[in-house]
Every structure is written in structure tokens, then in C-alpha cells.
C-alpha atoms as a PDB file:
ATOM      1  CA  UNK A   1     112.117 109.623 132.853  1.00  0.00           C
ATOM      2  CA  UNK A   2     108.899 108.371 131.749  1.00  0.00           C
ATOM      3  CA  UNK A   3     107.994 104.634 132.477  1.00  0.00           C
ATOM      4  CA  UNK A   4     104.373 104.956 133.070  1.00  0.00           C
ATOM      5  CA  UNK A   5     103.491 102.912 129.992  1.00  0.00           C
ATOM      6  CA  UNK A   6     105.966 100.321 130.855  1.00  0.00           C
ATOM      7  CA  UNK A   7     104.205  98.645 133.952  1.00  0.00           C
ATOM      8  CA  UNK A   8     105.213  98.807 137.832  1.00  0.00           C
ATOM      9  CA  UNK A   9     107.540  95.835 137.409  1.00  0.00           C
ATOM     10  CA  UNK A  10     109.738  97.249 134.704  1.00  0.00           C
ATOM     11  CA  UNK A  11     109.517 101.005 136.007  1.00  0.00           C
ATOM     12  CA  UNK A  12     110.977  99.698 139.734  1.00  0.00           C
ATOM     13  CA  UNK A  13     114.289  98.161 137.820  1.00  0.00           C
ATOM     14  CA  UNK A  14     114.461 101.352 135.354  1.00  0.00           C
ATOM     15  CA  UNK A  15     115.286 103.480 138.998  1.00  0.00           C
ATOM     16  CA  UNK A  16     117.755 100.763 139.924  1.00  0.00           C
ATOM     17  CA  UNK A  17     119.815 100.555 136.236  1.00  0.00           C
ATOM     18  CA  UNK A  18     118.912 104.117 135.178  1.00  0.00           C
ATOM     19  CA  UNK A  19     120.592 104.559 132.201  1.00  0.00           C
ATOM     20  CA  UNK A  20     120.315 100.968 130.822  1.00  0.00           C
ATOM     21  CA  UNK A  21     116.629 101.522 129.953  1.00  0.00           C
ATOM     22  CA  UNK A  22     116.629 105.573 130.153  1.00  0.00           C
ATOM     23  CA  UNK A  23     114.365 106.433 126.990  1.00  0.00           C
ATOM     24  CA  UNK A  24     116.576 108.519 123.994  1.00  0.00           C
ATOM     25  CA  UNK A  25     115.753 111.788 123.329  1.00  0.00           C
ATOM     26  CA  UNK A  26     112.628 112.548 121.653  1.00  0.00           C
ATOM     27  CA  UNK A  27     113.855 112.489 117.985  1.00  0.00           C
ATOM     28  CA  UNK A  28     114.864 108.747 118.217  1.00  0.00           C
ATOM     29  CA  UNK A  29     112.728 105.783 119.318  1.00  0.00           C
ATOM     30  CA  UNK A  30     113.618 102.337 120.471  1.00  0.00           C
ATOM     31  CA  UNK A  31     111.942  99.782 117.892  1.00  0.00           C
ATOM     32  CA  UNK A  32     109.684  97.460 119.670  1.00  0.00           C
ATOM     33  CA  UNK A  33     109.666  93.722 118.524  1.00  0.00           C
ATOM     34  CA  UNK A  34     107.546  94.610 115.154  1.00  0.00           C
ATOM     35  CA  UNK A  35     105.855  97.558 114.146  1.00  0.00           C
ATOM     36  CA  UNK A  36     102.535  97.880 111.536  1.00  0.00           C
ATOM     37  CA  UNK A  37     101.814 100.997 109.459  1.00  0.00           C
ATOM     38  CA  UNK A  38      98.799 103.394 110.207  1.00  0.00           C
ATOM     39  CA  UNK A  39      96.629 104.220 106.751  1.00  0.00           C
ATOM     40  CA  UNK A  40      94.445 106.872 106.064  1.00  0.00           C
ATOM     41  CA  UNK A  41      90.771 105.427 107.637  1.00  0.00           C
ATOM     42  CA  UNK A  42      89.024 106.137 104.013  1.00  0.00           C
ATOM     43  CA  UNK A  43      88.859 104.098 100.954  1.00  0.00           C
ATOM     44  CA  UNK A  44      90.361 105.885  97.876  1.00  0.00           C
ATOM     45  CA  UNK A  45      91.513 109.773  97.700  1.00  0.00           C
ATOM     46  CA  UNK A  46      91.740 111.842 100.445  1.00  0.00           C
ATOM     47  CA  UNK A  47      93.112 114.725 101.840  1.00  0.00           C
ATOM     48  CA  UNK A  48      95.959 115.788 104.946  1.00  0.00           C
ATOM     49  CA  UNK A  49      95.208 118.790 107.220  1.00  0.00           C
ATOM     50  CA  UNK A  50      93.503 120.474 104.360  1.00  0.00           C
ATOM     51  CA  UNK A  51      93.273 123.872 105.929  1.00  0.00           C
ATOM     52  CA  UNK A  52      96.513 123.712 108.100  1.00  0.00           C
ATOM     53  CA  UNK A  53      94.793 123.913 111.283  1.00  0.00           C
ATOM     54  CA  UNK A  54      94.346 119.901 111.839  1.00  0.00           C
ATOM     55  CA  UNK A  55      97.345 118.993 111.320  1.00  0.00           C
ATOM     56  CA  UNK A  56      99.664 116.529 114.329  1.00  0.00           C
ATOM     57  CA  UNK A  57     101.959 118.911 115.614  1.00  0.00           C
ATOM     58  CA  UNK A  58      99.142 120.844 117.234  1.00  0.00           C
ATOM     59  CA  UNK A  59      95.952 118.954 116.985  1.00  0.00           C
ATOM     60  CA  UNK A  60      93.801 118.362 119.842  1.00  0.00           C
ATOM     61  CA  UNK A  61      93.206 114.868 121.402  1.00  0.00           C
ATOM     62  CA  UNK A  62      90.099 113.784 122.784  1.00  0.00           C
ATOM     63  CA  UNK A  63      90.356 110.108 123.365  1.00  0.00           C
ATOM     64  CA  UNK A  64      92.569 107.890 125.324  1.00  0.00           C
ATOM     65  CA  UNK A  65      93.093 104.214 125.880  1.00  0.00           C
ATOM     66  CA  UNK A  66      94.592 101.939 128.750  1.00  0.00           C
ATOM     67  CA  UNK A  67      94.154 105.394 131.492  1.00  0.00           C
ATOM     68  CA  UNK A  68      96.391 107.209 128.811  1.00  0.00           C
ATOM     69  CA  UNK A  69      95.562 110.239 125.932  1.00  0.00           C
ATOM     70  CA  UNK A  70      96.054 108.889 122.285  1.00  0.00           C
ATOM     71  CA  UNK A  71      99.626 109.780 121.181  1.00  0.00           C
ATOM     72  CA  UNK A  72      98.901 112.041 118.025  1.00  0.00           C
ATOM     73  CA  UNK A  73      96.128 113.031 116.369  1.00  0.00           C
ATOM     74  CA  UNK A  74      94.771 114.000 112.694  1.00  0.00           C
ATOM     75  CA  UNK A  75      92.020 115.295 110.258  1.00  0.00           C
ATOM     76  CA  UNK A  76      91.896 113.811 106.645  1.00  0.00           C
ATOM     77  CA  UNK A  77      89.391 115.038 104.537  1.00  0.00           C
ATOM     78  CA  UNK A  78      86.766 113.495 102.166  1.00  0.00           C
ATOM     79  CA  UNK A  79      83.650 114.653 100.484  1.00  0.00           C
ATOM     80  CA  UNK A  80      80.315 113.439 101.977  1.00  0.00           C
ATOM     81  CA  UNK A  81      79.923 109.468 101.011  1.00  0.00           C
ATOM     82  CA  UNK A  82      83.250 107.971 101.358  1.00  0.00           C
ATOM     83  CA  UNK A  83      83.442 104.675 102.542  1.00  0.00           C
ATOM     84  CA  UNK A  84      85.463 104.586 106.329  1.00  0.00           C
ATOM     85  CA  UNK A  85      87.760 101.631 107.276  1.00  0.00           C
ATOM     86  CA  UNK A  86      90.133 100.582 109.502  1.00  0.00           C
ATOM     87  CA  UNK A  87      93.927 102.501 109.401  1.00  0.00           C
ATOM     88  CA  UNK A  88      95.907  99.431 109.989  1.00  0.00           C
ATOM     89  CA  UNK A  89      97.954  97.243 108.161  1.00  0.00           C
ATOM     90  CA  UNK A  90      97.220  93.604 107.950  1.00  0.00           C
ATOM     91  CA  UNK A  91     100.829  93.042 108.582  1.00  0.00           C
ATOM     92  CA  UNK A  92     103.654  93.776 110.567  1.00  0.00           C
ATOM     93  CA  UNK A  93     106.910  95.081 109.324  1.00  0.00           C
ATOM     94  CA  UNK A  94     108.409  91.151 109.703  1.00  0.00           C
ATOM     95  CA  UNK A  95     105.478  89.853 107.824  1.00  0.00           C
ATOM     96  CA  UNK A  96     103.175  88.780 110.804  1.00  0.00           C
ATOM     97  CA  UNK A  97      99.476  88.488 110.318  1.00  0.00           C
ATOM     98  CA  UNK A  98      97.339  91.322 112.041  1.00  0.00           C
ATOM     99  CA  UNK A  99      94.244  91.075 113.553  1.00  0.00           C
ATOM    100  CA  UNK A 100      91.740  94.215 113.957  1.00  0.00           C
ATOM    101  CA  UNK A 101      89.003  94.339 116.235  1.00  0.00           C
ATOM    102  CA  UNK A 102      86.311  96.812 117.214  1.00  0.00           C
ATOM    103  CA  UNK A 103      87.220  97.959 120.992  1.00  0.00           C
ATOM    104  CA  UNK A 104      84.659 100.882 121.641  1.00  0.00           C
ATOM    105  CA  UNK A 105      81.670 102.503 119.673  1.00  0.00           C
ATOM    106  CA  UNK A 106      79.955 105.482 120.786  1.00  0.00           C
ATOM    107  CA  UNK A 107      78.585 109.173 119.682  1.00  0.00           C
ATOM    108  CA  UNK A 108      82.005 110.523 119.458  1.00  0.00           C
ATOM    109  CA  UNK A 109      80.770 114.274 120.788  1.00  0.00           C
ATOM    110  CA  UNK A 110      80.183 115.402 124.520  1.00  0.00           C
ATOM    111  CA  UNK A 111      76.802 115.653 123.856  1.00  0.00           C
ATOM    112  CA  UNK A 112      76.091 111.881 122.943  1.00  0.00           C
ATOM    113  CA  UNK A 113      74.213 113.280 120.428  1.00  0.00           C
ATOM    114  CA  UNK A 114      74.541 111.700 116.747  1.00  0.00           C
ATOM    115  CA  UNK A 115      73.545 114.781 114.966  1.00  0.00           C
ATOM    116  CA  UNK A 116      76.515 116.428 116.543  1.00  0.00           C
ATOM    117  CA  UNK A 117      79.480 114.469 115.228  1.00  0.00           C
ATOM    118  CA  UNK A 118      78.519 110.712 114.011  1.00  0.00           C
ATOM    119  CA  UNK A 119      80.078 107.824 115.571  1.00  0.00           C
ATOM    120  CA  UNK A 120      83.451 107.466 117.606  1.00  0.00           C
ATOM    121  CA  UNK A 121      84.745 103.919 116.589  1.00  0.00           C
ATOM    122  CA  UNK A 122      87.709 102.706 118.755  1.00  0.00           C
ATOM    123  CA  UNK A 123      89.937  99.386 116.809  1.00  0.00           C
ATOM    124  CA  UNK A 124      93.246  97.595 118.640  1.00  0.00           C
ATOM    125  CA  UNK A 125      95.638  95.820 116.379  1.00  0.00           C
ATOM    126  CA  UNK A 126      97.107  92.853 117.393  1.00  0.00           C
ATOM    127  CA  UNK A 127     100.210  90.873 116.098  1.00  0.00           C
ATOM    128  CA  UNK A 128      98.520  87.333 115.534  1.00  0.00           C
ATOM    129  CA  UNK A 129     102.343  85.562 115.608  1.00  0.00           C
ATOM    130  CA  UNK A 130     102.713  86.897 119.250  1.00  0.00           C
ATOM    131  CA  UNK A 131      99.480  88.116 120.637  1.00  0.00           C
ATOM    132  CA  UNK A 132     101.293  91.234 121.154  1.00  0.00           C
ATOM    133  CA  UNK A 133      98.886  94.204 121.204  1.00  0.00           C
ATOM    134  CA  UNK A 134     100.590  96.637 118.765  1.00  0.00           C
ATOM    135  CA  UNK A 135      98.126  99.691 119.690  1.00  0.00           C
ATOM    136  CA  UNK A 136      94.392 101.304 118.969  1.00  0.00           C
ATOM    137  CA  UNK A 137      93.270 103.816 116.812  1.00  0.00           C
ATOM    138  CA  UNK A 138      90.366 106.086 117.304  1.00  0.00           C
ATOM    139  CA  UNK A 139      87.992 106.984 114.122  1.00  0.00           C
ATOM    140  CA  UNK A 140      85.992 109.700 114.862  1.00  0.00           C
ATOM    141  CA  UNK A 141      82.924 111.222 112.401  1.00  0.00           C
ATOM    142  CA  UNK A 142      81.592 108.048 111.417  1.00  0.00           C
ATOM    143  CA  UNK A 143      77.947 108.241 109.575  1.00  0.00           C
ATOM    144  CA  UNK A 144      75.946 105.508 108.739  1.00  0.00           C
ATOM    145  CA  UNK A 145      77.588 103.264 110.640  1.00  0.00           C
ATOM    146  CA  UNK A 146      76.717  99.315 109.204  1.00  0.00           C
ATOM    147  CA  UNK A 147      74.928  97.039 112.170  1.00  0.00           C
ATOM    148  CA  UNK A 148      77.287  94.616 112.167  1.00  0.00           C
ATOM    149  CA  UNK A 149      80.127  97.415 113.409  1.00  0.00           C
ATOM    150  CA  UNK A 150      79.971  96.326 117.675  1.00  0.00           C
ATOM    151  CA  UNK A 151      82.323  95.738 120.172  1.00  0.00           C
ATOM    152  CA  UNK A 152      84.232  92.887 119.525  1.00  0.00           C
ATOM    153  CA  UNK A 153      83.869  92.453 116.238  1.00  0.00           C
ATOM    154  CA  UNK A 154      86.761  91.578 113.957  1.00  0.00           C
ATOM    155  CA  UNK A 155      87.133  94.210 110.542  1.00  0.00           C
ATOM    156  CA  UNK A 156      89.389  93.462 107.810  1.00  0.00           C
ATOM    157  CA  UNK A 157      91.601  96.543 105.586  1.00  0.00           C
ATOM    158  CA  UNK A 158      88.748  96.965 103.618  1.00  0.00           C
ATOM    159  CA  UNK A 159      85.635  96.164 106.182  1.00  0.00           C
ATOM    160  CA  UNK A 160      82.955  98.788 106.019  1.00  0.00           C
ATOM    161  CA  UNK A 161      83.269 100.972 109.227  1.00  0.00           C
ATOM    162  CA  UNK A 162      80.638 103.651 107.775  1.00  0.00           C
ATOM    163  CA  UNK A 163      80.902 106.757 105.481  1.00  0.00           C
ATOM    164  CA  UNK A 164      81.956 110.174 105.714  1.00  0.00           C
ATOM    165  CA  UNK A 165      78.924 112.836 106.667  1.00  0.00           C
ATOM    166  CA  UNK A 166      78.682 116.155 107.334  1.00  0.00           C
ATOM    167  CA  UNK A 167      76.814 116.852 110.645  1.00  0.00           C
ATOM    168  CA  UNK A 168      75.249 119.879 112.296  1.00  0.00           C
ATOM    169  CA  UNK A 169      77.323 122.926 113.623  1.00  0.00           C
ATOM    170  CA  UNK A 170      77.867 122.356 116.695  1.00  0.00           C
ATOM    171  CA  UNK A 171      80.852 122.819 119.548  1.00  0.00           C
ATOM    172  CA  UNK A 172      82.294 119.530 118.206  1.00  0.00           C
ATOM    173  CA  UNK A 173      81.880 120.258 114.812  1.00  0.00           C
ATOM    174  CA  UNK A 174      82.433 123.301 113.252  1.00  0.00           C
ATOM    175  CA  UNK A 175      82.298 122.745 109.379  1.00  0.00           C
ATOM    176  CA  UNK A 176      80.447 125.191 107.034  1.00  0.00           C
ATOM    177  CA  UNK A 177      80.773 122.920 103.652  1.00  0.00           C
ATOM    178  CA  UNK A 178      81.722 119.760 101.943  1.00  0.00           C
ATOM    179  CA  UNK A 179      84.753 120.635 100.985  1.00  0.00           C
ATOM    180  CA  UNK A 180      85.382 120.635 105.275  1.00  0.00           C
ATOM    181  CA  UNK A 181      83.957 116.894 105.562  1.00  0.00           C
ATOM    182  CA  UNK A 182      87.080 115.073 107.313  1.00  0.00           C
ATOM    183  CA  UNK A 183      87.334 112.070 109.564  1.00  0.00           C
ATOM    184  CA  UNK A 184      89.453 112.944 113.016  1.00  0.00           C
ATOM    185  CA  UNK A 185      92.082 110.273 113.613  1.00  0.00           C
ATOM    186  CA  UNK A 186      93.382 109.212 116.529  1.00  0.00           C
ATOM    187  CA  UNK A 187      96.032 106.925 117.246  1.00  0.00           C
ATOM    188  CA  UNK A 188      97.920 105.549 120.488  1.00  0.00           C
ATOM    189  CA  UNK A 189     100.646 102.776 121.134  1.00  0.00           C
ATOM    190  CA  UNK A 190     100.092  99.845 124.299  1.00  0.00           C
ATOM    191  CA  UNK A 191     103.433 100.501 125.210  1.00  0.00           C
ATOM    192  CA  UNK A 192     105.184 104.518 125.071  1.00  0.00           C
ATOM    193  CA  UNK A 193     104.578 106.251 122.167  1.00  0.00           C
ATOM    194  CA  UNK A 194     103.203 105.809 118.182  1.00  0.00           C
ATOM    195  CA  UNK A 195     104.537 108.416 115.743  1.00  0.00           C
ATOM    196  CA  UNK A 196     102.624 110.127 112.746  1.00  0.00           C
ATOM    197  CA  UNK A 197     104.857 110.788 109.235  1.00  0.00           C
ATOM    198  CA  UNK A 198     105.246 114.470 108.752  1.00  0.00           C
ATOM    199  CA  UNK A 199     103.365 115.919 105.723  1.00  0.00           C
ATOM    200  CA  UNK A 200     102.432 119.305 104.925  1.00  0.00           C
ATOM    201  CA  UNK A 201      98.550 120.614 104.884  1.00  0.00           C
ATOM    202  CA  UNK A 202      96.488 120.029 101.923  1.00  0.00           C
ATOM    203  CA  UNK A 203      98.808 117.045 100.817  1.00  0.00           C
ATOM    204  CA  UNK A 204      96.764 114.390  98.502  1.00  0.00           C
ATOM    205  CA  UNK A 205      96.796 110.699 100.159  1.00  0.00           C
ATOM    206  CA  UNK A 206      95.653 107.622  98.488  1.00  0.00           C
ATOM    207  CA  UNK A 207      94.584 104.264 101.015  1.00  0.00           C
ATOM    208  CA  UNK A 208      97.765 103.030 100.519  1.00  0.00           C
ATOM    209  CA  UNK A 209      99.833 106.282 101.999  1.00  0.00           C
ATOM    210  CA  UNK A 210     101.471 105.572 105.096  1.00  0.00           C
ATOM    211  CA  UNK A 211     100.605 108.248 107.489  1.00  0.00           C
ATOM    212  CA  UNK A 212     102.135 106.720 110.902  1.00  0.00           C
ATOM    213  CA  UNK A 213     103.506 103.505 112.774  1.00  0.00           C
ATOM    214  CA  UNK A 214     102.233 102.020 115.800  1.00  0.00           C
ATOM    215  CA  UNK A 215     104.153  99.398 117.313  1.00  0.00           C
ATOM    216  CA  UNK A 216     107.291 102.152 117.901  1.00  0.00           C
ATOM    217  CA  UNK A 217     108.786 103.230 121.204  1.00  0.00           C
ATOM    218  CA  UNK A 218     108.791 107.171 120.845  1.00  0.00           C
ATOM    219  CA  UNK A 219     109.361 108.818 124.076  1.00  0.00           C
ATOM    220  CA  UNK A 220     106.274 111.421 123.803  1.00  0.00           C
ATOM    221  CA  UNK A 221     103.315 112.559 122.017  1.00  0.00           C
ATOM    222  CA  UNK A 222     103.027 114.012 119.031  1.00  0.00           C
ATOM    223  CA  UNK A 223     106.456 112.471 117.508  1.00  0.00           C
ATOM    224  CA  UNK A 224     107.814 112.079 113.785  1.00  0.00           C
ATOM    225  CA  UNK A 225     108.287 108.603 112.353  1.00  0.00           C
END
């Protein structure tokens, strides 16, 4: 059984009560007290897995949060300029008000190096009714990132994170045209496992498709909704 998301306190009582809080199998998912929906992190059309080689099931993940890798990860595709924002809803599934902040900005590519990849922008979403940290989301190929986009600043759904770019070939990115351009997303639950909704490459999104849930209990990475 896996409990390492769960703290110390509640993993010493899963060994005494076993199968009271043994997690299901990893098809199924215990709901958590409220959930929010995950958004494609561009304004407008875009695209899902667009060559079939991005897509969840097999994606690499490069980030983590709270000691842990994200849970699934993602490219979504959109021509040079697109405006980049956050991927959360601003509200949970029982109608609670959610509140986005920025938790980590860097150069999202070993090197450090701009040029290489853009920005790595890190956002947590939190349930404003509870204070309950629903999860973080990593946005990865950020250019032109606005001044104003720090640590601890709070973004709203439509808050200017930056715009999609195409960057130099490099190890960390490896695209030859526009029609390439994506954004690599990157999302991870507080507590056990997010999941992604299933889709098949090349799929047209709008910024109102839901592409995952965060706030969910899967039991692993890379899980359905």
C-alpha cells in the first residue's frame, strides 16, 4: 500500500486497520472533499498530443512538488504567440471559490538557460472555503513572461502567464517548426494522485475543455479521470 502522500500520522493507523483505508485498485479513486478541473494553460484553440508521442500515458515528468514527481504529464500545442494562463478552475466541483498563486518560476531546462526552453512557471490551487490545498500545476515553455509573474503572486483564469515561443534546438527542446510549438503540462495532487481525461493525439481543445481533475484520490500516476 501506498500512504506516502498521506502523512506519518495517518500512514501508522493505515498498518493497524489495513483494509479500512487500503487504497482501491488503480481504475477507481476515492473522491477527496472537492475536486477543481484542470484546463488547457492557453487562451483559445489548441491542440492534444499532436504527434502522438506527448501524450499522458507515456510522457515524461520532470518536475515534482512537496518531495514527490508530478502525477501526469502533457504537451498541448499552439502556434508561436498564444497567450499562456493558468489550467485551473476558479471553482470547485461544490461551488467553492479558488485561489491561484504563483509557487515557483525558473528557466524550465537543465541548462538554466532561457534560449533553451523559456520559463518553468509552478501555480497551487487552493479551495478558499477550506484552505484546503487542492494541488499545483507545472507550465513549462513560457516566453515573454510579464514582470509582474513572481513567486507569490495571485493569477486569475485569464491572468497573463506569457506566450507560446519557439526556442532553440536543444536537449530540452527538440522542435523543428511552428506547427511543433506546445506548452508541457504538468500536474500533481497535495494528497495521492490527480488524473488526466483520456483523449486521443491531435484532438482540437478549446480553454474551456476539461483535460484533468486535481483534488481526486487516484492511487498512482498517470491515471484516467
Amino acid at each position: 500500500m501506498k500512504f506516502s502522500r498521506l502523512g506519518p500520522a495517518l500512514a501508522a493507523l493505515a498498518l493497524v486497520v489495513g483494509a479500512v483505508v487500503a487504497p482501491v485498485g488503480a481504475a477507481q479513486a476515492h473522491p477527496s472533499a472537492d475536486t477543481v478541473n484542470v484546463y488547457p494553460p492557453i487562451q483559445g484553440a489548441s491542440t492534444w498530443d499532436r504527434f502522438g508521442l506527448s501524450g499522458p500515458t507515456s510522457h515524461h515528468i520532470v518536475f515534482g512538488h512537496w518531495g514527490y514527481p508530478n502525477d501526469w504529464a502533457v504537451d498541448i500545442y499552439r502556434s508561436p504567440g498564444a497567450t499562456i494562463v493558468s489550467p485551473f478552475g476558479t471553482k470547485t466541483a461544490s461551488g467553492h471559490p479558488v485561489a491561484v498563486k504563483v509557487v515557483t518560476v525558473q528557466a524550465g531546462c537543465a541548462t538554466r538557460n532561457l534560449a533553451d526552453g523559456g520559463y518553468r512557471i509552478g501555480l497551487e490551487a487552493r479551495d478558499t472555503t477550506t484552505g484546503q490545498i487542492l494541488g499545483r500545476a507545472d507550465v513549462m515553455h513560457v516566453n515573454n513572461k510579464p514582470g509582474g509573474i513572481v513567486v507569490g503572486a495571485s493569477v486569475g483564469p485569464w491572468t497573463k502567464l506569457g506566450e507560446t515561443g519557439r526556442f532553440r534546438w536543444s536537449s530540452c527542446y527538440q522542435v523543428n517548426g511552428d506547427s511543433g510549438v506546445h506548452i508541457h503540462l504538468e500536474v500533481i495532487n497535495q494528497h495521492r494522485y490527480s488524473c488526466y481525461v483520456h483523449r486521443g493525439a491531435n484532438t482540437a481543445l478549446t480553454d474551456l475543455t476539461v483535460v484533468g481533475k486535481v483534488g481526486v484520490h487516484y492511487t498512482g500516476q498517470r491515471q484516467r479521470c
